[in-house]
PDB file of N, CA and C in Angstrom:
ATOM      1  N   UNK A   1     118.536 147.439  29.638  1.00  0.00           N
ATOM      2  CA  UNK A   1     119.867 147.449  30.188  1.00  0.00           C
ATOM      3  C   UNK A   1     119.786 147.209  31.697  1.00  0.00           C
ATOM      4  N   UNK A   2     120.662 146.449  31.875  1.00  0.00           N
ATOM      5  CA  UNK A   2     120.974 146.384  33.413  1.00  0.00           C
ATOM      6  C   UNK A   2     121.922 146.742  34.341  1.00  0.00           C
ATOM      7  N   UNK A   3     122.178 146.788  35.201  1.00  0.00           N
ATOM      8  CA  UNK A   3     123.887 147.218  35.642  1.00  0.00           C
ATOM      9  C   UNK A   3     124.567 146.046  36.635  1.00  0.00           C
ATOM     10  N   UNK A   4     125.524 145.865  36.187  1.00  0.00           N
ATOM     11  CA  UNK A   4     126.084 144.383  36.883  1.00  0.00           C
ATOM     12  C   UNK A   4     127.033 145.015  37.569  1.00  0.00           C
ATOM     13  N   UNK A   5     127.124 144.859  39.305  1.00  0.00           N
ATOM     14  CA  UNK A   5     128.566 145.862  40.136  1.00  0.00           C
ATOM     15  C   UNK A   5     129.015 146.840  39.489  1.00  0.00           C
ATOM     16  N   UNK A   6     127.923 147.937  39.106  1.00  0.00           N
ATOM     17  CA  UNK A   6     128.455 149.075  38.692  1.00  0.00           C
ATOM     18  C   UNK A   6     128.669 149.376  36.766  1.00  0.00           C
ATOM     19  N   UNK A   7     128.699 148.308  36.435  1.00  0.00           N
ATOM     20  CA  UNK A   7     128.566 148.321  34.891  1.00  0.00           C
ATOM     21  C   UNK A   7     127.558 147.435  33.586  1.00  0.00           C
ATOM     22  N   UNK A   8     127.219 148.318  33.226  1.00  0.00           N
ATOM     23  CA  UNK A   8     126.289 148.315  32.295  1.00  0.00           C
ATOM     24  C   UNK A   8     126.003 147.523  31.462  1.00  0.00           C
ATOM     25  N   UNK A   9     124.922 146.559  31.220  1.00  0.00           N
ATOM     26  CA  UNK A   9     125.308 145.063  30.326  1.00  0.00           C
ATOM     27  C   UNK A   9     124.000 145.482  29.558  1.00  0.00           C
ATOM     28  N   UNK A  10     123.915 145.510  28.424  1.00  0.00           N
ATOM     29  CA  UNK A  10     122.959 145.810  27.675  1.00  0.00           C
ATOM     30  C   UNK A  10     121.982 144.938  27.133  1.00  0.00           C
ATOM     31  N   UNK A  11     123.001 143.411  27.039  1.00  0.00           N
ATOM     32  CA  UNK A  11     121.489 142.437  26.151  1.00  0.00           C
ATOM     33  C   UNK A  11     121.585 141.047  27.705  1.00  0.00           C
ATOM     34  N   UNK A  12     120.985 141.972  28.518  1.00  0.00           N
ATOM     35  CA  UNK A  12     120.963 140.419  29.545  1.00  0.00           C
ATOM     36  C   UNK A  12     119.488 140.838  29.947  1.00  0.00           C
ATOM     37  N   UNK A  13     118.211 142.025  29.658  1.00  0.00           N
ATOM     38  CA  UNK A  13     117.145 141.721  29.850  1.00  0.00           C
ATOM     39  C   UNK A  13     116.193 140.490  29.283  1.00  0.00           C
ATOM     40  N   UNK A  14     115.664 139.952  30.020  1.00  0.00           N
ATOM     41  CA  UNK A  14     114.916 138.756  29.914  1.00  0.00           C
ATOM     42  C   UNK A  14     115.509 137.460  29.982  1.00  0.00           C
ATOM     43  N   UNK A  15     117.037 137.608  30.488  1.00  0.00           N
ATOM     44  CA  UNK A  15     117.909 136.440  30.979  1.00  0.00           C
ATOM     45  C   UNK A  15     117.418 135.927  32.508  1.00  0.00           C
ATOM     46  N   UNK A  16     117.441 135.265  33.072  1.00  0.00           N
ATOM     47  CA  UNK A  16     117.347 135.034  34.349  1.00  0.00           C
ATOM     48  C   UNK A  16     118.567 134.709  35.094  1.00  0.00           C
ATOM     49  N   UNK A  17     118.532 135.376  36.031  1.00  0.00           N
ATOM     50  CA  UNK A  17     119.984 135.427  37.050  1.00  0.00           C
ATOM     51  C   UNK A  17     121.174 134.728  36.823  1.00  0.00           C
ATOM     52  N   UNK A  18     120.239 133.827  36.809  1.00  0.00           N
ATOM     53  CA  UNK A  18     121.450 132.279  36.648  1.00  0.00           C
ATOM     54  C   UNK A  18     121.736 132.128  35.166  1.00  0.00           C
ATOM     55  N   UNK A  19     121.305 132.417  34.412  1.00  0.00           N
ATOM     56  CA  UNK A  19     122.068 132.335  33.293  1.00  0.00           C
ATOM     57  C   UNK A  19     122.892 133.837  33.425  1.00  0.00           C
ATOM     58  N   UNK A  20     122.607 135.025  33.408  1.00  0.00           N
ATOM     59  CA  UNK A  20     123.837 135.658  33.709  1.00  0.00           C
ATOM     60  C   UNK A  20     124.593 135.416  34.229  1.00  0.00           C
ATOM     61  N   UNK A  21     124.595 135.219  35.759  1.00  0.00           N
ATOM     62  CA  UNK A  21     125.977 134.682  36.438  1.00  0.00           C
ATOM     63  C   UNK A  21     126.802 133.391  35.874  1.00  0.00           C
ATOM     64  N   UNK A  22     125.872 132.414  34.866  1.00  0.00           N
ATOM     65  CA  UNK A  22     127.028 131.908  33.772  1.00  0.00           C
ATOM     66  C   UNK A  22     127.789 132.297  32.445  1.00  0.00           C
ATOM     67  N   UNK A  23     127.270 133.145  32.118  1.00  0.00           N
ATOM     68  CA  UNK A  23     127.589 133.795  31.058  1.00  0.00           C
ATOM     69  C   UNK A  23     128.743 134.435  31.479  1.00  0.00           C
ATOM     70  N   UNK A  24     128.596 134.959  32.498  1.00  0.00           N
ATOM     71  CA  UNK A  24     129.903 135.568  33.190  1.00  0.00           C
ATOM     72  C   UNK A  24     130.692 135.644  34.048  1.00  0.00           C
ATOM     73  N   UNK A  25     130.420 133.981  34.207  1.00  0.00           N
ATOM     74  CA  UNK A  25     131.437 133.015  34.794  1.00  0.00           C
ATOM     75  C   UNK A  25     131.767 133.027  35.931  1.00  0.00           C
ATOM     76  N   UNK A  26     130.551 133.431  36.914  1.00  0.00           N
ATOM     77  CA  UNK A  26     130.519 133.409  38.509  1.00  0.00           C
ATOM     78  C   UNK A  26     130.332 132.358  38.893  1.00  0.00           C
ATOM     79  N   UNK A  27     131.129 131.637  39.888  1.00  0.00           N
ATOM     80  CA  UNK A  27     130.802 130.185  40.582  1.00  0.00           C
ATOM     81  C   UNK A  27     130.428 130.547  41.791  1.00  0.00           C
ATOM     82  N   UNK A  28     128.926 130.128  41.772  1.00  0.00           N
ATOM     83  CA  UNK A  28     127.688 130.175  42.294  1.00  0.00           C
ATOM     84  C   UNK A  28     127.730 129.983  43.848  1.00  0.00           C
ATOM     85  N   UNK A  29     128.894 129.076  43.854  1.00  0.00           N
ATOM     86  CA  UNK A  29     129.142 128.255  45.696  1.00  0.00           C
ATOM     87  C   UNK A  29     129.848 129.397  46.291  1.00  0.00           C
ATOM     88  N   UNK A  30     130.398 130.590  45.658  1.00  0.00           N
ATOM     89  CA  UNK A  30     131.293 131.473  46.466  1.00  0.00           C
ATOM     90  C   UNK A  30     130.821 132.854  45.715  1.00  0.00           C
ATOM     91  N   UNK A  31     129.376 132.947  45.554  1.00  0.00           N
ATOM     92  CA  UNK A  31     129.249 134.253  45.682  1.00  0.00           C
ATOM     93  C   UNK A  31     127.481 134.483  46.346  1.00  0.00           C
ATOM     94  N   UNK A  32     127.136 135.783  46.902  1.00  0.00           N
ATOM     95  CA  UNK A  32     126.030 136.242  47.525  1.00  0.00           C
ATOM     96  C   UNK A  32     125.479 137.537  45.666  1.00  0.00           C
ATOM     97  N   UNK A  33     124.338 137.547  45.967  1.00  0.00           N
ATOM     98  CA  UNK A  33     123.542 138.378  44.918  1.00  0.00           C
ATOM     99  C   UNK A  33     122.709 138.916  45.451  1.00  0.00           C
ATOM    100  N   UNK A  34     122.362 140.447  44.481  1.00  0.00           N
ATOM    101  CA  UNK A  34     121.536 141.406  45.528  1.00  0.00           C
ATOM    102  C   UNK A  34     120.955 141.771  44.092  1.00  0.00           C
ATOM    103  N   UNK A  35     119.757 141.850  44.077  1.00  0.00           N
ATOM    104  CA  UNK A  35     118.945 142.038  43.187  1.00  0.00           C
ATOM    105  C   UNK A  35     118.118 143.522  43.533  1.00  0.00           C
ATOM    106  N   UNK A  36     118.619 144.894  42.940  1.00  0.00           N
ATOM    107  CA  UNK A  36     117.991 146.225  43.720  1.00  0.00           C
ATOM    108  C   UNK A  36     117.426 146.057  44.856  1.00  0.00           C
ATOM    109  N   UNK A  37     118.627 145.909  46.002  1.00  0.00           N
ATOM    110  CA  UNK A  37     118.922 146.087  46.967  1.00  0.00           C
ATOM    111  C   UNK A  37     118.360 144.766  47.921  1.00  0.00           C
ATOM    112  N   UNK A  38     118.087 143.518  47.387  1.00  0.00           N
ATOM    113  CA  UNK A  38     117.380 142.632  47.988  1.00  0.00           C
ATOM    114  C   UNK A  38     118.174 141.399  47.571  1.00  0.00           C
ATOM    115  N   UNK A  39     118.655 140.665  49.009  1.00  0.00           N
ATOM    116  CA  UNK A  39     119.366 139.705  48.906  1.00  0.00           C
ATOM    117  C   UNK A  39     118.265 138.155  47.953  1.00  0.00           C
ATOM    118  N   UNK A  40     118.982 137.608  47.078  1.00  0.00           N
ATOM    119  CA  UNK A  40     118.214 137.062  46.193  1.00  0.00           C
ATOM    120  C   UNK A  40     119.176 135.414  46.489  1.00  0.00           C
ATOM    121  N   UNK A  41     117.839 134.714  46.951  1.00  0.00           N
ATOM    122  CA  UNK A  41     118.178 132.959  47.659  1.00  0.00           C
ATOM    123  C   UNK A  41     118.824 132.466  46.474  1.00  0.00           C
ATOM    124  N   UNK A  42     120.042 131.862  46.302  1.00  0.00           N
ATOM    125  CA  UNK A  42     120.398 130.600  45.207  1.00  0.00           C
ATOM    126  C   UNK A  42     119.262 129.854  44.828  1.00  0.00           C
ATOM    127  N   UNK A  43     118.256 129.486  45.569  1.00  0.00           N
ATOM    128  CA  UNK A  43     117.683 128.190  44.823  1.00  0.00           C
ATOM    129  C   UNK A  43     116.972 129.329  44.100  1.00  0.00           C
ATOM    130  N   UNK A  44     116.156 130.354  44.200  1.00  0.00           N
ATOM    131  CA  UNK A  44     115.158 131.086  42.897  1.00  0.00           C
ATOM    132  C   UNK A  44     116.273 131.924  41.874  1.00  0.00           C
ATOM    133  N   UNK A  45     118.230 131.705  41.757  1.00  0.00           N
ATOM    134  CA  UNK A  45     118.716 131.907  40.391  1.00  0.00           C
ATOM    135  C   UNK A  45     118.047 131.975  38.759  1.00  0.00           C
ATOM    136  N   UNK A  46     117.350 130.546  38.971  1.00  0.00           N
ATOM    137  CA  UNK A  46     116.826 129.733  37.893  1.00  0.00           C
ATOM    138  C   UNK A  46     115.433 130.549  37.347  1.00  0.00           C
ATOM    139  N   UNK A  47     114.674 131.223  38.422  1.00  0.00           N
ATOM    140  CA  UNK A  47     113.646 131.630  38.100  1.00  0.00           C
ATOM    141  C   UNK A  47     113.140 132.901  38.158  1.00  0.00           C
ATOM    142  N   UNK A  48     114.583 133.794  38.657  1.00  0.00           N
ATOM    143  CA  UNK A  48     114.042 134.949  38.923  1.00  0.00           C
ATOM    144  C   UNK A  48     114.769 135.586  37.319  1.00  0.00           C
ATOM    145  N   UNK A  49     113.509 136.437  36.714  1.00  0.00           N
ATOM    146  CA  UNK A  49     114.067 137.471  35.696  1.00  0.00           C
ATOM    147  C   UNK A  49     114.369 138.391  36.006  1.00  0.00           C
ATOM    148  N   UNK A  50     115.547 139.014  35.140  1.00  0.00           N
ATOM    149  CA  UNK A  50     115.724 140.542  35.086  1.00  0.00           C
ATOM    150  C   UNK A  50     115.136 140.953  34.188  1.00  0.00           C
ATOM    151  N   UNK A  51     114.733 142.349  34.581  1.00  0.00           N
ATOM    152  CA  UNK A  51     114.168 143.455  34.003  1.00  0.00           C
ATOM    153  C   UNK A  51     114.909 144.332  33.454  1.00  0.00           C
ATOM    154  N   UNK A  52     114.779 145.473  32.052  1.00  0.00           N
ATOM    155  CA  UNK A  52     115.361 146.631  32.254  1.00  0.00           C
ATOM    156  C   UNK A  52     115.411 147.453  33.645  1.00  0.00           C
ATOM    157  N   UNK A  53     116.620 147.698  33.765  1.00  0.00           N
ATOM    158  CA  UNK A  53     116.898 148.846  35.068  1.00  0.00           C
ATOM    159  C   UNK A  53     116.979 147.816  36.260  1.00  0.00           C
ATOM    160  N   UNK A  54     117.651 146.892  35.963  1.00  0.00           N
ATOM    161  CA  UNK A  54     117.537 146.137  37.378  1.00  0.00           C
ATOM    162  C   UNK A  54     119.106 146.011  37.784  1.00  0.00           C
ATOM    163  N   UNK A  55     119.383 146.402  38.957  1.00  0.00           N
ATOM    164  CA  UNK A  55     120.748 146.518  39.054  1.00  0.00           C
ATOM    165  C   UNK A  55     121.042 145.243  40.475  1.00  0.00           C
ATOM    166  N   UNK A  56     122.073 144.550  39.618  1.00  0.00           N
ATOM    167  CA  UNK A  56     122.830 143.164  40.609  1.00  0.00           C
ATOM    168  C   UNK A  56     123.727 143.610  40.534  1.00  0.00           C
ATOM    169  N   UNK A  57     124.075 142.895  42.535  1.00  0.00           N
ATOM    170  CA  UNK A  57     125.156 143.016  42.980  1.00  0.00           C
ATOM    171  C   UNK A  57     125.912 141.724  43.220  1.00  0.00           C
ATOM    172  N   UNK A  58     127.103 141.463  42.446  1.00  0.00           N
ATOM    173  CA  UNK A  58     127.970 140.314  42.935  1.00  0.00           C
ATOM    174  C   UNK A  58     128.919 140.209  44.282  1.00  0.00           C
ATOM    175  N   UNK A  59     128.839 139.376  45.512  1.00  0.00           N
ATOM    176  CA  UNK A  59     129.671 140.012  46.208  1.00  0.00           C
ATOM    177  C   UNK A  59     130.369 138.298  46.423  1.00  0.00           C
ATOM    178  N   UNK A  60     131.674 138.402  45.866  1.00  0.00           N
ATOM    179  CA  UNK A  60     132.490 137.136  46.264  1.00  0.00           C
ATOM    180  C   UNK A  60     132.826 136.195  47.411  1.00  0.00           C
ATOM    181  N   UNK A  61     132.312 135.304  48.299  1.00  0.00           N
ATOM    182  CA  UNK A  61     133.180 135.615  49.726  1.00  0.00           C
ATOM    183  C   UNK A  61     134.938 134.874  49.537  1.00  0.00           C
ATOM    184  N   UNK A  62     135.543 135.479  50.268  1.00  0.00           N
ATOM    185  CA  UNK A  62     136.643 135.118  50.597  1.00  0.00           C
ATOM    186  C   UNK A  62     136.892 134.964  52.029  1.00  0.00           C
ATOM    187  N   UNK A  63     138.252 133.834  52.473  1.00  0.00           N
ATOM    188  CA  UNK A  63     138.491 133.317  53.544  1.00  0.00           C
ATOM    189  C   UNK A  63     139.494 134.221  54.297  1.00  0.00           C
ATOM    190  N   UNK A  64     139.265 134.563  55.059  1.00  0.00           N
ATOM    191  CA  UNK A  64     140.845 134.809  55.754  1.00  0.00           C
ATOM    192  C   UNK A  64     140.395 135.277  57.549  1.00  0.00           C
ATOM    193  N   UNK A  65     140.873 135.984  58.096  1.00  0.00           N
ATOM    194  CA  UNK A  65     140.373 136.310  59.439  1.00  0.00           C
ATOM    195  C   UNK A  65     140.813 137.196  59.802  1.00  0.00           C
TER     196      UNK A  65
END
């Protein structure tokens, strides 16, 4: 199990990033990811696995000032 912003996703061990964040329909150009507590580069999405107990953070950006 993993925890995605606080909630609990049970069959995404051995997915890699980037296929989670499609599965659940994050567009990639407007969001930052934190992989237990470590900002995680777009280009290694593709190659980094999750583990049980690995907790990501989605953080959206938005425009305004």
């Amino acid at each position: 199990m993993i925890t995605l912003n606080g909630r609990s996703v049970d069959d995404a061990d051995n997915l890699s990033l980037s296929e989670l964040l499609s599965r659940e329909n994050y567009m990639l150009s407007i969001i930052a990811v934190a992989c237990n507590g470590e900002v995680v580069p777009k280009a290694t999405y593709s190659s980094r696995q999750l583990a049980d107990g690995d907790v990501i953070d989605v953080v959206r950006m938005v425009a305004g000032g």
